[in-house]
C-alpha atoms as a PDB file:
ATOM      1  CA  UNK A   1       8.740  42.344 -11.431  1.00  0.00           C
ATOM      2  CA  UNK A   2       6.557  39.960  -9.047  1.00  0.00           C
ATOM      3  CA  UNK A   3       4.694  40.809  -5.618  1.00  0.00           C
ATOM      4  CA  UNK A   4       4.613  39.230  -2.455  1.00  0.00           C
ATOM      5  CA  UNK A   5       1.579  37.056  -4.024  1.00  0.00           C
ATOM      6  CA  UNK A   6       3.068  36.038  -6.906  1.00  0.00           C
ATOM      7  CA  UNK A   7       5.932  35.048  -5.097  1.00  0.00           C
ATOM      8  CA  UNK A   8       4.424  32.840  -2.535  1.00  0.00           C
ATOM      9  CA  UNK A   9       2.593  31.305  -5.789  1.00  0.00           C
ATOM     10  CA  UNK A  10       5.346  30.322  -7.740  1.00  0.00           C
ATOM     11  CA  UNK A  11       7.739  29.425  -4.808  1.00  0.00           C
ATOM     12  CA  UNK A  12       9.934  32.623  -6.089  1.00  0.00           C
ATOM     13  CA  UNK A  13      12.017  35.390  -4.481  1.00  0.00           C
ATOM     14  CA  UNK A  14      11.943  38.809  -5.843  1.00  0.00           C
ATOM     15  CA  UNK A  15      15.300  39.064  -6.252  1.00  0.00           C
ATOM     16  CA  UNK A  16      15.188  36.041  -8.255  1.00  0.00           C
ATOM     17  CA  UNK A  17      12.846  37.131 -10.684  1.00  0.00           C
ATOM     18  CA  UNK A  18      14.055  40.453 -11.230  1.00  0.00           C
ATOM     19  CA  UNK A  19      15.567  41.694 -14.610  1.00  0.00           C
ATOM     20  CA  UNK A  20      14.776  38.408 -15.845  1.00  0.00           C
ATOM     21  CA  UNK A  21      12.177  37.281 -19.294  1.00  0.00           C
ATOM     22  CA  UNK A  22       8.811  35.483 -17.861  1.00  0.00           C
ATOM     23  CA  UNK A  23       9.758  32.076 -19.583  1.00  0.00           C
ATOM     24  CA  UNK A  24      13.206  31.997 -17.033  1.00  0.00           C
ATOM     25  CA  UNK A  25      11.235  32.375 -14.032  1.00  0.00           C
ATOM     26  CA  UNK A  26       7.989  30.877 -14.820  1.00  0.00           C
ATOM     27  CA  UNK A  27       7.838  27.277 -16.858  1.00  0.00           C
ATOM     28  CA  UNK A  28       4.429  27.023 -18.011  1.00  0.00           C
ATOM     29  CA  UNK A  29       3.420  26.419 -21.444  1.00  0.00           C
ATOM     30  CA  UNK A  30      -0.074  27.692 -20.980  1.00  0.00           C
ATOM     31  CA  UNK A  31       0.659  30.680 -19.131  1.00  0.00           C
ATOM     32  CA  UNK A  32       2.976  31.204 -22.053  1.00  0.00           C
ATOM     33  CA  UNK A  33       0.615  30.527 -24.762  1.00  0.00           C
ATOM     34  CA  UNK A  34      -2.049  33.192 -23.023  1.00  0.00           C
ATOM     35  CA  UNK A  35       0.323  35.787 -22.891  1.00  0.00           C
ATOM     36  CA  UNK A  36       1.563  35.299 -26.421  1.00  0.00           C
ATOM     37  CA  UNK A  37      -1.872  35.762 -27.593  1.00  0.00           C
ATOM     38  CA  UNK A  38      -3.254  39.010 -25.296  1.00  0.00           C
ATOM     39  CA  UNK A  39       0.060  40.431 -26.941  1.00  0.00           C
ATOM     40  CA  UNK A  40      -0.844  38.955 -30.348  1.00  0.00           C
ATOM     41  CA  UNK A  41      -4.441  40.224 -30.129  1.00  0.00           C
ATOM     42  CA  UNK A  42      -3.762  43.081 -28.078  1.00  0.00           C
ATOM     43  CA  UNK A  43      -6.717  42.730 -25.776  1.00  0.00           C
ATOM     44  CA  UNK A  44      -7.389  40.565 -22.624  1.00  0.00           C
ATOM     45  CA  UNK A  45      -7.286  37.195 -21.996  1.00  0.00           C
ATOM     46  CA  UNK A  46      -8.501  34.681 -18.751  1.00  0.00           C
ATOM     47  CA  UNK A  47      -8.152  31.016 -17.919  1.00  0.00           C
ATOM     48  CA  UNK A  48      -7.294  28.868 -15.104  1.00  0.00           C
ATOM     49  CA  UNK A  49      -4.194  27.269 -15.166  1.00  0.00           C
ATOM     50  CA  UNK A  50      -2.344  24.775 -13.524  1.00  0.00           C
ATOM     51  CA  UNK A  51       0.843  25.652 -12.001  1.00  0.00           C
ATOM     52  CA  UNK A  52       1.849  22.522  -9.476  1.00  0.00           C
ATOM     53  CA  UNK A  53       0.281  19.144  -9.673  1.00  0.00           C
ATOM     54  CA  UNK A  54       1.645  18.230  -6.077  1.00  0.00           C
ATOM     55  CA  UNK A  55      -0.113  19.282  -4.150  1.00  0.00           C
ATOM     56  CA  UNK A  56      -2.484  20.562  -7.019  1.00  0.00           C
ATOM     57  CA  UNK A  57      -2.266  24.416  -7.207  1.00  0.00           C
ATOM     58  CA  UNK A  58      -4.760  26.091  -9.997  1.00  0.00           C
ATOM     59  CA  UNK A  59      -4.037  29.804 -10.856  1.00  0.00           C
ATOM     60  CA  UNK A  60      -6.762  32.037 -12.249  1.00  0.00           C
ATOM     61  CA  UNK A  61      -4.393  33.943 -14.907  1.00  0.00           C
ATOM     62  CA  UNK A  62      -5.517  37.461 -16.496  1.00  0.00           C
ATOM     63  CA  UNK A  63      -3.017  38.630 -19.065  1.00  0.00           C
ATOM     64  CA  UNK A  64      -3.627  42.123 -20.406  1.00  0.00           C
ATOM     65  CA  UNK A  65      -1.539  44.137 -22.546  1.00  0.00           C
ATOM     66  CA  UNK A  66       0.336  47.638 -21.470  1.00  0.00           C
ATOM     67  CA  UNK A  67       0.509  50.412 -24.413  1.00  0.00           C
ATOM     68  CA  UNK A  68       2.458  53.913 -23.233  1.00  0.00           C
ATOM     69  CA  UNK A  69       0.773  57.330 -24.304  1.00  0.00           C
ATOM     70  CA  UNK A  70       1.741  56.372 -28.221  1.00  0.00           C
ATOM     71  CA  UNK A  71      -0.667  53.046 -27.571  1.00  0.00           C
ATOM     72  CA  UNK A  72       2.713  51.330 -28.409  1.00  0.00           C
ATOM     73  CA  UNK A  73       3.098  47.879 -26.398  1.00  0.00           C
ATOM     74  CA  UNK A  74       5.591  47.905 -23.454  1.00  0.00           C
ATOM     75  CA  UNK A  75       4.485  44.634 -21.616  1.00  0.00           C
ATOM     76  CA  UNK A  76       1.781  42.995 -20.216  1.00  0.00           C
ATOM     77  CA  UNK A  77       0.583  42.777 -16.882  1.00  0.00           C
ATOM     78  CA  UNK A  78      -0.430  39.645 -15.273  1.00  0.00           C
ATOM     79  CA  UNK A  79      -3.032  39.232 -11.994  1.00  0.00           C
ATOM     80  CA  UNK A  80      -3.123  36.184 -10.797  1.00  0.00           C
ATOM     81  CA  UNK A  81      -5.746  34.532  -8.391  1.00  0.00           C
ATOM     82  CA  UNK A  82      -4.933  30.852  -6.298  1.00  0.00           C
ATOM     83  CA  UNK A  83      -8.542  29.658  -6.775  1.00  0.00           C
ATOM     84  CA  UNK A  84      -7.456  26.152  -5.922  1.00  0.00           C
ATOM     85  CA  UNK A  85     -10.010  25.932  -2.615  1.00  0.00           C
ATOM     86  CA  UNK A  86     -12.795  27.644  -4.780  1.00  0.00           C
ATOM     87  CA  UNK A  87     -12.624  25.035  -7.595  1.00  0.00           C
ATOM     88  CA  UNK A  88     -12.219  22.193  -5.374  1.00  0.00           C
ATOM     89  CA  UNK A  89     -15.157  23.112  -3.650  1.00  0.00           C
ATOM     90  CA  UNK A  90     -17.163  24.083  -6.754  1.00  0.00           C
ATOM     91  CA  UNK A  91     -16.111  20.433  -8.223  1.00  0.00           C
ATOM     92  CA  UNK A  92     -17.198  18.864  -4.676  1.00  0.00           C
ATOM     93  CA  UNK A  93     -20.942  20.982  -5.292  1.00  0.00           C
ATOM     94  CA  UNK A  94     -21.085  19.836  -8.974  1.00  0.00           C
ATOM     95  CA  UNK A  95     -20.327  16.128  -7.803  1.00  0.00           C
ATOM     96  CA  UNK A  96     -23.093  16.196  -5.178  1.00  0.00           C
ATOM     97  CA  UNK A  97     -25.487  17.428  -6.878  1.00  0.00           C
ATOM     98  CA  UNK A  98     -24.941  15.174  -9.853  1.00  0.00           C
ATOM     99  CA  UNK A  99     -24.662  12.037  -6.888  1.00  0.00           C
ATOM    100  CA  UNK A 100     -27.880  12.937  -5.010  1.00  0.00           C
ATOM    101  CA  UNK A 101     -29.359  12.867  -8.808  1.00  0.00           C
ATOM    102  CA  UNK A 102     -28.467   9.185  -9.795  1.00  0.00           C
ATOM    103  CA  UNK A 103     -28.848   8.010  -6.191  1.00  0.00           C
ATOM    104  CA  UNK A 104     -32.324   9.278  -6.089  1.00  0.00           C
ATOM    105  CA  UNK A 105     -33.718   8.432  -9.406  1.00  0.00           C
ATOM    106  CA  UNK A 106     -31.764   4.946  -9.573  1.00  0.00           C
ATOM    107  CA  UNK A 107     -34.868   3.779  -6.339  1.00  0.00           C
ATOM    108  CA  UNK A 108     -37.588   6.071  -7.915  1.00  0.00           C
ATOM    109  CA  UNK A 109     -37.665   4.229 -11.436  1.00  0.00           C
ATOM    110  CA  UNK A 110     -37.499   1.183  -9.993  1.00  0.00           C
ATOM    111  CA  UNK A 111     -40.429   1.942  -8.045  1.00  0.00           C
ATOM    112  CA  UNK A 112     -41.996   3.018 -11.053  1.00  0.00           C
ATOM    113  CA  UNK A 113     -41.163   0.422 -13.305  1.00  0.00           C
ATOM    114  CA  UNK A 114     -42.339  -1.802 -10.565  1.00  0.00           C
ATOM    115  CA  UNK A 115     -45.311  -0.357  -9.964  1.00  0.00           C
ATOM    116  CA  UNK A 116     -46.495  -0.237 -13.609  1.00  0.00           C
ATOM    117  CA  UNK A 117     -46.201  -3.915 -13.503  1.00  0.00           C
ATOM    118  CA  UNK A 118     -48.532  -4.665 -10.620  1.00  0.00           C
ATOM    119  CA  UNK A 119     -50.753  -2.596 -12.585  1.00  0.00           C
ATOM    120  CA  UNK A 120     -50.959  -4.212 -15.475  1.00  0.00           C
ATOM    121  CA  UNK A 121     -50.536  -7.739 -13.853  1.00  0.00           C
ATOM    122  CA  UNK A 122     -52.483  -9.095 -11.446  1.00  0.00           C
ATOM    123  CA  UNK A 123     -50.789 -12.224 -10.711  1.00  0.00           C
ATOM    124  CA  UNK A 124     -50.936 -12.009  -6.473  1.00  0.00           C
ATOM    125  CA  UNK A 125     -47.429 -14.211  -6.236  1.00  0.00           C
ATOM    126  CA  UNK A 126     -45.624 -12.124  -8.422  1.00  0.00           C
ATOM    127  CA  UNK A 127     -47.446  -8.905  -6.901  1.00  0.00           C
ATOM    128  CA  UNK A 128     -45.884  -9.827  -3.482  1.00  0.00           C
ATOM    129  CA  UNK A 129     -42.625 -10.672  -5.029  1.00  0.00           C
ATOM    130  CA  UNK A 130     -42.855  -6.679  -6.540  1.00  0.00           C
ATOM    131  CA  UNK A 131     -44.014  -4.918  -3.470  1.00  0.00           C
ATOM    132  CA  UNK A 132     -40.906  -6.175  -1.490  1.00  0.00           C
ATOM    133  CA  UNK A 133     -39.185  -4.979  -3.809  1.00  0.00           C
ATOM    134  CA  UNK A 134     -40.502  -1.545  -4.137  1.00  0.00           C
ATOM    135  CA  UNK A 135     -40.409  -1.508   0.090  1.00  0.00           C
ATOM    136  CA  UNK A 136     -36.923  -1.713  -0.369  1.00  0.00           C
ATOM    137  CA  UNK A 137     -36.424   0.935  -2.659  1.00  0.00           C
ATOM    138  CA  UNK A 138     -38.609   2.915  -0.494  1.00  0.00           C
ATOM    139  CA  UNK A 139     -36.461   1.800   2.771  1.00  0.00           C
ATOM    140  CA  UNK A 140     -33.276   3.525   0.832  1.00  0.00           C
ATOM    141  CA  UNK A 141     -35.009   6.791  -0.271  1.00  0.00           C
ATOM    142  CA  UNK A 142     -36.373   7.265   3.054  1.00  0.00           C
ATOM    143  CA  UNK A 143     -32.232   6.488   4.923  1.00  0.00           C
ATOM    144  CA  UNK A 144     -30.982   8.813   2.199  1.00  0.00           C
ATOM    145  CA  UNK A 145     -33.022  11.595   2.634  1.00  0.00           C
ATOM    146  CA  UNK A 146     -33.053  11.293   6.803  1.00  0.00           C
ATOM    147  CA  UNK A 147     -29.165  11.216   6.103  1.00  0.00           C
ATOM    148  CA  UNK A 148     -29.304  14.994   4.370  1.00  0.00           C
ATOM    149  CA  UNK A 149     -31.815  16.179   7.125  1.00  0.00           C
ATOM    150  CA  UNK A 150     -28.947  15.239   9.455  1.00  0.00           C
ATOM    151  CA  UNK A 151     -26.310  16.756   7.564  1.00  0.00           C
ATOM    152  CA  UNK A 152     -28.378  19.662   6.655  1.00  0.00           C
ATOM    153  CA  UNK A 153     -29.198  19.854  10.540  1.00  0.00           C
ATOM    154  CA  UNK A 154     -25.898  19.841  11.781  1.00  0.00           C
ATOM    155  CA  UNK A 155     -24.885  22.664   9.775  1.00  0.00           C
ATOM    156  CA  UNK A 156     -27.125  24.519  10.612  1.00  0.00           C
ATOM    157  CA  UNK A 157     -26.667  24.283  14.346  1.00  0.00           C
ATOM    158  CA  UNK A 158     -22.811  24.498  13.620  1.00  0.00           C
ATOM    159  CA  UNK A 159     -23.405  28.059  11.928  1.00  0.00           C
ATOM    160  CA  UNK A 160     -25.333  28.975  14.406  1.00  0.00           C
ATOM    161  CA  UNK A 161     -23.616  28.028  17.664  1.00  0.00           C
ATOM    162  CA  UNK A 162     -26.835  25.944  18.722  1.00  0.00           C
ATOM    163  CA  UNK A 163     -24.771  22.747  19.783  1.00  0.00           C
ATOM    164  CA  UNK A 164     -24.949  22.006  23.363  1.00  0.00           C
ATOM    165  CA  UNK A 165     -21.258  21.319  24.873  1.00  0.00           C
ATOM    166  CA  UNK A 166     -21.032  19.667  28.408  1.00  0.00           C
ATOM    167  CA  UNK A 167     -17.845  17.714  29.879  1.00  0.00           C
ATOM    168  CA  UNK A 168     -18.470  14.618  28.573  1.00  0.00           C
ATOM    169  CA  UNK A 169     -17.107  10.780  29.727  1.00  0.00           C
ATOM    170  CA  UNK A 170     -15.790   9.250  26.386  1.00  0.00           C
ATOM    171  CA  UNK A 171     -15.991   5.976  27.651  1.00  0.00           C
ATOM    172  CA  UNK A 172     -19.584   6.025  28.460  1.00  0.00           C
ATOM    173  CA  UNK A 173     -20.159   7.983  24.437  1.00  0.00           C
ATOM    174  CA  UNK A 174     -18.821   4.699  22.797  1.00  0.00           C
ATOM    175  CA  UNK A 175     -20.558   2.301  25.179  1.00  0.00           C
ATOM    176  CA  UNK A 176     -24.004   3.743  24.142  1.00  0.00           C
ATOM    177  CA  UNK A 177     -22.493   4.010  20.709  1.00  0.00           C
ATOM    178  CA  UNK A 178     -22.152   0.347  21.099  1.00  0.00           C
ATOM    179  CA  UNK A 179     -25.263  -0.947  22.360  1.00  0.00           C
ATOM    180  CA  UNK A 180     -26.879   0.834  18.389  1.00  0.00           C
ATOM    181  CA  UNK A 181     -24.446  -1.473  16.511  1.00  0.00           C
ATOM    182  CA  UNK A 182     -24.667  -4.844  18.802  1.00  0.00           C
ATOM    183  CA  UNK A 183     -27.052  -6.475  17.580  1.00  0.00           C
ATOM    184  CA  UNK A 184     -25.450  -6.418  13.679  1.00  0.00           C
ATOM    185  CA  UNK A 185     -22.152  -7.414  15.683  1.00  0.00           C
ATOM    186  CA  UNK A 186     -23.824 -10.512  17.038  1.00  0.00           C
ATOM    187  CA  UNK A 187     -25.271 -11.634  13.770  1.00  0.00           C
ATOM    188  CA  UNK A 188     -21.271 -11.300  12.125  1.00  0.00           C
ATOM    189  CA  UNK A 189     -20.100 -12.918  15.662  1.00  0.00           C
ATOM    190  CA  UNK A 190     -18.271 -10.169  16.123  1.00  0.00           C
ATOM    191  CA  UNK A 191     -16.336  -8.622  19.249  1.00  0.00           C
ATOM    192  CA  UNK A 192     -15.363  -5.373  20.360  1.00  0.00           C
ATOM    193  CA  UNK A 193     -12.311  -4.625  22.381  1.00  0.00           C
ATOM    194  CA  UNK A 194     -12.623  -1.772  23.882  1.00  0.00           C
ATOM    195  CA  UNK A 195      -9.879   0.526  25.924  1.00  0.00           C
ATOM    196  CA  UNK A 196     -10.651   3.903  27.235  1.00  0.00           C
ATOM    197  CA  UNK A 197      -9.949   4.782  30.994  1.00  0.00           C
ATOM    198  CA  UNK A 198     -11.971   6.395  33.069  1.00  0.00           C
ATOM    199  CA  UNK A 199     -10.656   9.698  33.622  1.00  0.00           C
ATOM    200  CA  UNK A 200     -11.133  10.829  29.564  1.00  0.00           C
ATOM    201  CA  UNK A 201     -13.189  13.636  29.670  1.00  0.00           C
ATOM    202  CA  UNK A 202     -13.719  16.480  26.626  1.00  0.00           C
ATOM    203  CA  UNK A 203     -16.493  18.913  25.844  1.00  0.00           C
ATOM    204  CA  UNK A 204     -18.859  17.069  23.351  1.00  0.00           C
ATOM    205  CA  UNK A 205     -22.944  17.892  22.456  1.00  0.00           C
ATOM    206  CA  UNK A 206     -23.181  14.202  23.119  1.00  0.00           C
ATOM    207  CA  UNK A 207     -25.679  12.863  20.795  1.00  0.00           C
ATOM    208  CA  UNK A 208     -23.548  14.016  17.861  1.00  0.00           C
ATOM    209  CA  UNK A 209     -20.451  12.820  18.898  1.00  0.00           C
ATOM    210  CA  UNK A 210     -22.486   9.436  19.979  1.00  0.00           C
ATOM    211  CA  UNK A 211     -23.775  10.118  16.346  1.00  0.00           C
ATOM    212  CA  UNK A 212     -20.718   9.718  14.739  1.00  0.00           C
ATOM    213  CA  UNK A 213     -18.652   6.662  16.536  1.00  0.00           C
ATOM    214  CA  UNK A 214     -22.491   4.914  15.968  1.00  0.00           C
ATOM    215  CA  UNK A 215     -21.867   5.794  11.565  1.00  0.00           C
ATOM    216  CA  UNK A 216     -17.475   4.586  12.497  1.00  0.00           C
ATOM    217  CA  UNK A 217     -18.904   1.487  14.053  1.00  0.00           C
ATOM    218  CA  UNK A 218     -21.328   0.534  11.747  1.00  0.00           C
ATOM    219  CA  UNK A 219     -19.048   0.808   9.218  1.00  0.00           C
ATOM    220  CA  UNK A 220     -16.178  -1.448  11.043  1.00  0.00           C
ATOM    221  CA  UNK A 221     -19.171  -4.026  11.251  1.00  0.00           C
ATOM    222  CA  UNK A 222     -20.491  -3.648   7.857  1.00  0.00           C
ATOM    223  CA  UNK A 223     -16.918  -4.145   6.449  1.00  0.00           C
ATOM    224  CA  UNK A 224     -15.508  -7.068   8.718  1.00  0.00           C
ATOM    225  CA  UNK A 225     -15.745 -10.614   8.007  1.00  0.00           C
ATOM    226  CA  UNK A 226     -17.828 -13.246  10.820  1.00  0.00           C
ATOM    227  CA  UNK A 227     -16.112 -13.630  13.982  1.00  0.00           C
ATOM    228  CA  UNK A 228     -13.499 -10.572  13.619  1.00  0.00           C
ATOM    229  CA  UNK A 229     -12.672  -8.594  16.250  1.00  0.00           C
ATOM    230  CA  UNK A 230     -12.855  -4.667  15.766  1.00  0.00           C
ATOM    231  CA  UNK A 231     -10.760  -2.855  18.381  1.00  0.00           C
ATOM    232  CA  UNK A 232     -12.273   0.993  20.057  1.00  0.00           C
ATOM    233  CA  UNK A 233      -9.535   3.025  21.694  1.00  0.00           C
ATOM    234  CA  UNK A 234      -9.424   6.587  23.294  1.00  0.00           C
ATOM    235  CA  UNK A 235      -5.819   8.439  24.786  1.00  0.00           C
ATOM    236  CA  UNK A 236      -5.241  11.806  25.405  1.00  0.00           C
ATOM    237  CA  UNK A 237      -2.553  13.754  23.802  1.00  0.00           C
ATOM    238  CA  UNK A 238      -1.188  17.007  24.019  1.00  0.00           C
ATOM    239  CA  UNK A 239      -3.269  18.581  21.481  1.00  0.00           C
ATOM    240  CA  UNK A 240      -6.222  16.534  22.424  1.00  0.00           C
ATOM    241  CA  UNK A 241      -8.189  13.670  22.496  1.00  0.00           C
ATOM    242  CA  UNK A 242      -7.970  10.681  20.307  1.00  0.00           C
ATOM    243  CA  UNK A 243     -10.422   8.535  19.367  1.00  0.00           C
ATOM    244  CA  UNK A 244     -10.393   5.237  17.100  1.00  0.00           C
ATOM    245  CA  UNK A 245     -11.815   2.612  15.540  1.00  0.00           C
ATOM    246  CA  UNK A 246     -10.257  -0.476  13.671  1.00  0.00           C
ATOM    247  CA  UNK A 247     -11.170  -3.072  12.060  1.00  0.00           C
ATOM    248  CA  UNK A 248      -9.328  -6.102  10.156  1.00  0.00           C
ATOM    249  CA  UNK A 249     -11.775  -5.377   6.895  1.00  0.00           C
ATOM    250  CA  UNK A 250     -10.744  -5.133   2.955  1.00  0.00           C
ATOM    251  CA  UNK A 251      -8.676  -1.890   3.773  1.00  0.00           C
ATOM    252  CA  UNK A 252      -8.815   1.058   1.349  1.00  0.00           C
ATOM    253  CA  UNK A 253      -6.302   2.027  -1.490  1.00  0.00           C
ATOM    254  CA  UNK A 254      -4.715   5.030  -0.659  1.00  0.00           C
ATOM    255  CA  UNK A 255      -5.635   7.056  -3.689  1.00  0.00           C
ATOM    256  CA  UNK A 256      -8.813   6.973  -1.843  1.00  0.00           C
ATOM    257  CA  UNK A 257      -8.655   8.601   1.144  1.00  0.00           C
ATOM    258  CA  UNK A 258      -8.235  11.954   0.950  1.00  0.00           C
ATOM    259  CA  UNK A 259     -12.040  11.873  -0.252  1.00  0.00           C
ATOM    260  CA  UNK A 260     -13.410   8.807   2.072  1.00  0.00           C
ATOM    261  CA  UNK A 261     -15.314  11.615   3.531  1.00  0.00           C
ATOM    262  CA  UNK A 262     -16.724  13.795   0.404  1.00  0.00           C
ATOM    263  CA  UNK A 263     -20.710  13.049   0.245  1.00  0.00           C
ATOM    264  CA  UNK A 264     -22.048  10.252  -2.356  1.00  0.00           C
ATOM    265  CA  UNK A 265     -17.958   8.892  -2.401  1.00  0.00           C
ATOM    266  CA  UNK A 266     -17.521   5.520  -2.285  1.00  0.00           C
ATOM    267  CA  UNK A 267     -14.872   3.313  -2.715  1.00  0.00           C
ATOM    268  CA  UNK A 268     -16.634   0.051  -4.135  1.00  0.00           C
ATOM    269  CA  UNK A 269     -19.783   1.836  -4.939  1.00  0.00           C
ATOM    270  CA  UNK A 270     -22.029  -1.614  -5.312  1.00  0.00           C
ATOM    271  CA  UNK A 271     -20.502  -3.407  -2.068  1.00  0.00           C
ATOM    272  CA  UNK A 272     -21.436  -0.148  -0.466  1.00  0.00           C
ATOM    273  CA  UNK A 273     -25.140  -0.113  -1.532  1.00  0.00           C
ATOM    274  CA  UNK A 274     -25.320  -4.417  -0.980  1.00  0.00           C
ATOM    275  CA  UNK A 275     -24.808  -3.210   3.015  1.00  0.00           C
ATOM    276  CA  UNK A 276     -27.249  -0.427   3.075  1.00  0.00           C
ATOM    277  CA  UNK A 277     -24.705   2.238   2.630  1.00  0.00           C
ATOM    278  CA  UNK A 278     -26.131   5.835   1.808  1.00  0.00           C
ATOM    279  CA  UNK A 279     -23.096   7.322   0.915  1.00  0.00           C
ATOM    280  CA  UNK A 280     -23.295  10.025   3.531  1.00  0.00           C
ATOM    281  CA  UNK A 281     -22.151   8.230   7.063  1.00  0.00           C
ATOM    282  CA  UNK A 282     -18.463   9.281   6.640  1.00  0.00           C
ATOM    283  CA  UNK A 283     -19.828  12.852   5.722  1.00  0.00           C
ATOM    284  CA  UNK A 284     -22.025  13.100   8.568  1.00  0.00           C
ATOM    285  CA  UNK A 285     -18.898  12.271  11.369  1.00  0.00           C
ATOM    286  CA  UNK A 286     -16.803  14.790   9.267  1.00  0.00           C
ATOM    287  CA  UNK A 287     -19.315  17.814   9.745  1.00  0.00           C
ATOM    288  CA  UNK A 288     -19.765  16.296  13.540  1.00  0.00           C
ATOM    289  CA  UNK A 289     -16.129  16.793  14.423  1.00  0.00           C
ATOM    290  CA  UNK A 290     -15.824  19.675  12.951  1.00  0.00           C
ATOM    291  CA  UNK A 291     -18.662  21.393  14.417  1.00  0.00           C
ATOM    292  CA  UNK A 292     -16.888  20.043  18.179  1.00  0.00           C
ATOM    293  CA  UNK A 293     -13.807  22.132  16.307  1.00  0.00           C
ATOM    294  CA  UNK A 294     -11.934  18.964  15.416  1.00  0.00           C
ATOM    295  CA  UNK A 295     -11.292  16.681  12.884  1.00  0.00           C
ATOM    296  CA  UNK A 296     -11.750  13.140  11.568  1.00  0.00           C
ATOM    297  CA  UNK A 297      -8.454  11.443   9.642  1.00  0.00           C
ATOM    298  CA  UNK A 298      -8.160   7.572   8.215  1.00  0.00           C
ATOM    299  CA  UNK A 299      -5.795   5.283   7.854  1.00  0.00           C
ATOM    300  CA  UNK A 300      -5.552   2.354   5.670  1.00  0.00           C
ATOM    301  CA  UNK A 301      -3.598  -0.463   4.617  1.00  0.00           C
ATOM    302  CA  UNK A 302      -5.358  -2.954   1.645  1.00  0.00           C
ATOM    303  CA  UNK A 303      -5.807  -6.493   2.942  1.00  0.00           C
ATOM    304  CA  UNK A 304      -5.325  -4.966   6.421  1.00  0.00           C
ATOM    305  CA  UNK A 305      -8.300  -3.206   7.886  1.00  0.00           C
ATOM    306  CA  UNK A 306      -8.728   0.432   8.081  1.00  0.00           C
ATOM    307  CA  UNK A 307      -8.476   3.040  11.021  1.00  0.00           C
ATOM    308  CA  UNK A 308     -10.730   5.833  11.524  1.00  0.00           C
ATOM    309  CA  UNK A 309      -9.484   8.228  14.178  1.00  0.00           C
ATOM    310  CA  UNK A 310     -11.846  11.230  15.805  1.00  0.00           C
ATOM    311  CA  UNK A 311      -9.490  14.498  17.106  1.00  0.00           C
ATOM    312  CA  UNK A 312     -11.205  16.630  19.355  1.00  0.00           C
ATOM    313  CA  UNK A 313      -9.216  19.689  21.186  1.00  0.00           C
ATOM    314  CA  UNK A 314      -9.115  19.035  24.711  1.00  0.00           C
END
């Protein structure tokens, strides 16, 4: 017999499963091959195991065996655990902490390497020459680690209710938002369209939200090519309030965007470090919106420009 867990696990009905061998009910070979050896062995066995690849599902599986009051086997019993969120998230922590690693150290040996150099060579051109460098490296530690400050801030206020909402005009949000990014805009020759009317109004802590369209922006910017146009919209729905921001840029596969917004992720990892990219601008609007209690989605088409679209509840 199955529960109401397994059930909703496995897609099952009760009815379904009863009377019936494991292997008709449940087709997977390694849930097979761990309970044929707890009832080989006669002891306990644990893994994770995949049960659906879409969407991913992942099944912490503990097979025991049951012996009656002769210790003769009569079955096994099976707990079962959906640990898909857990392991995502645990693979998300392993990931960071392995990104902040290389993205730190890659700037701190060159510095090093760099500085060993001036040391040991005293040639004042080529000094010069090393010392921008090593300003540069320096420039990049300091934007990455004022980049987890922010994150770390905003998570902190978050969890502890410290944000400060007030009704807030959108319009005049992504006109100061604007005035951050306009000088990069003018050196690309590029324009803004913007169309937002008056009478949008939603409860923001208005330096974060200006925050965020700034990191959207400066992305649309980054990724256009001189003398594009990158269009800024706001509507209200039912459910909301919609903001976005599009540009005619590269686009983005779609096998990337379920984790545009993951710290460290990039999609063209050297393109994104040529422009000064961090890695953490797309994480920083994601913890923003959330904290406001919405949420931050984008859509993409390859060779034509990407759309990044803020949802806050209205």
């Amino acid at each position: 017999g199955i529960n109401n867990a397994a059930e909703k696990i496995f897609d099952l009905k009760q009815s379904a499963a009863k009377g019936k061998h494991l292997h008709e009910i449940i087709r997977n070979r390694e849930m097979h091959l761990l309970i044929s050896k707890s009832a080989l062995f006669g002891r306990p066995y644990e893994n994770d195991i995949v049960v659906s690849d879409d969407p991913e599902k992942i099944v912490n599986t503990n097979c025991a065996p049951l012996f009656n009051a002769d210790h003769k086997r009569i079955g096994s019993l099976i707990v079962l655990q959906d640990v898909t969120h857990v392991r995502h998230l645990e693979n998300i922590r392993k990931d960071f902490v392995a990104n902040v690693s290389h993205e730190i150290r890659t700037p701190l040996t060159a510095i090093k390497g760099f500085v060993e150099t001036i040391l040991y060579d005293h040639d004042r051109a080529e000094t010069e020459k090393f010392l921008g460098i090593i300003s540069k490296h320096v420039n990049r530690l300091e934007a990455i680690t004022e980049d987890l400050l922010s994150l770390a801030t905003i998570e902190k206020k978050d969890a502890q209710d410290e944000l400060r909402f007030e009704n807030s005009k959108i319009k005049d949000i992504i006109e100061t938002a604007l005035q951050v990014v306009e000088d990069m805009a003018k050196k690309k020759s590029i324009d803004f369209d913007i169309s937002c009317s008056d009478d949008i109004f939603a409860k923001t802590d208005i330096p974060l939200l200006e925050q965020a369209l700034v990191n959207l922006i400066d992305n649309a910017v980054k990724y256009s090519p001189e003398g594009e146009k990158i269009l800024i919209w706001a509507d209200r729905k039912e459910k909301g309030i919609l903001i976005h921001v599009k540009d005619n840029g590269p686009g983005i596969p779609k096998k990337h965007l379920p984790r545009l917004f993951e710290r460290f992720y990039r999609v063209d990892k050297a393109r994104s470090r040529s422009l000064g990219g961090t890695g953490l601008g797309l994480a920083i609007v994601k913890h923003i919106i959330q904290a406001h209690g919405g949420h931050v989605t984008a859509d993409s088409v390859p060779g034509k420009g990407s759309t990044f679209t803020i949802h806050l509840p209205s």
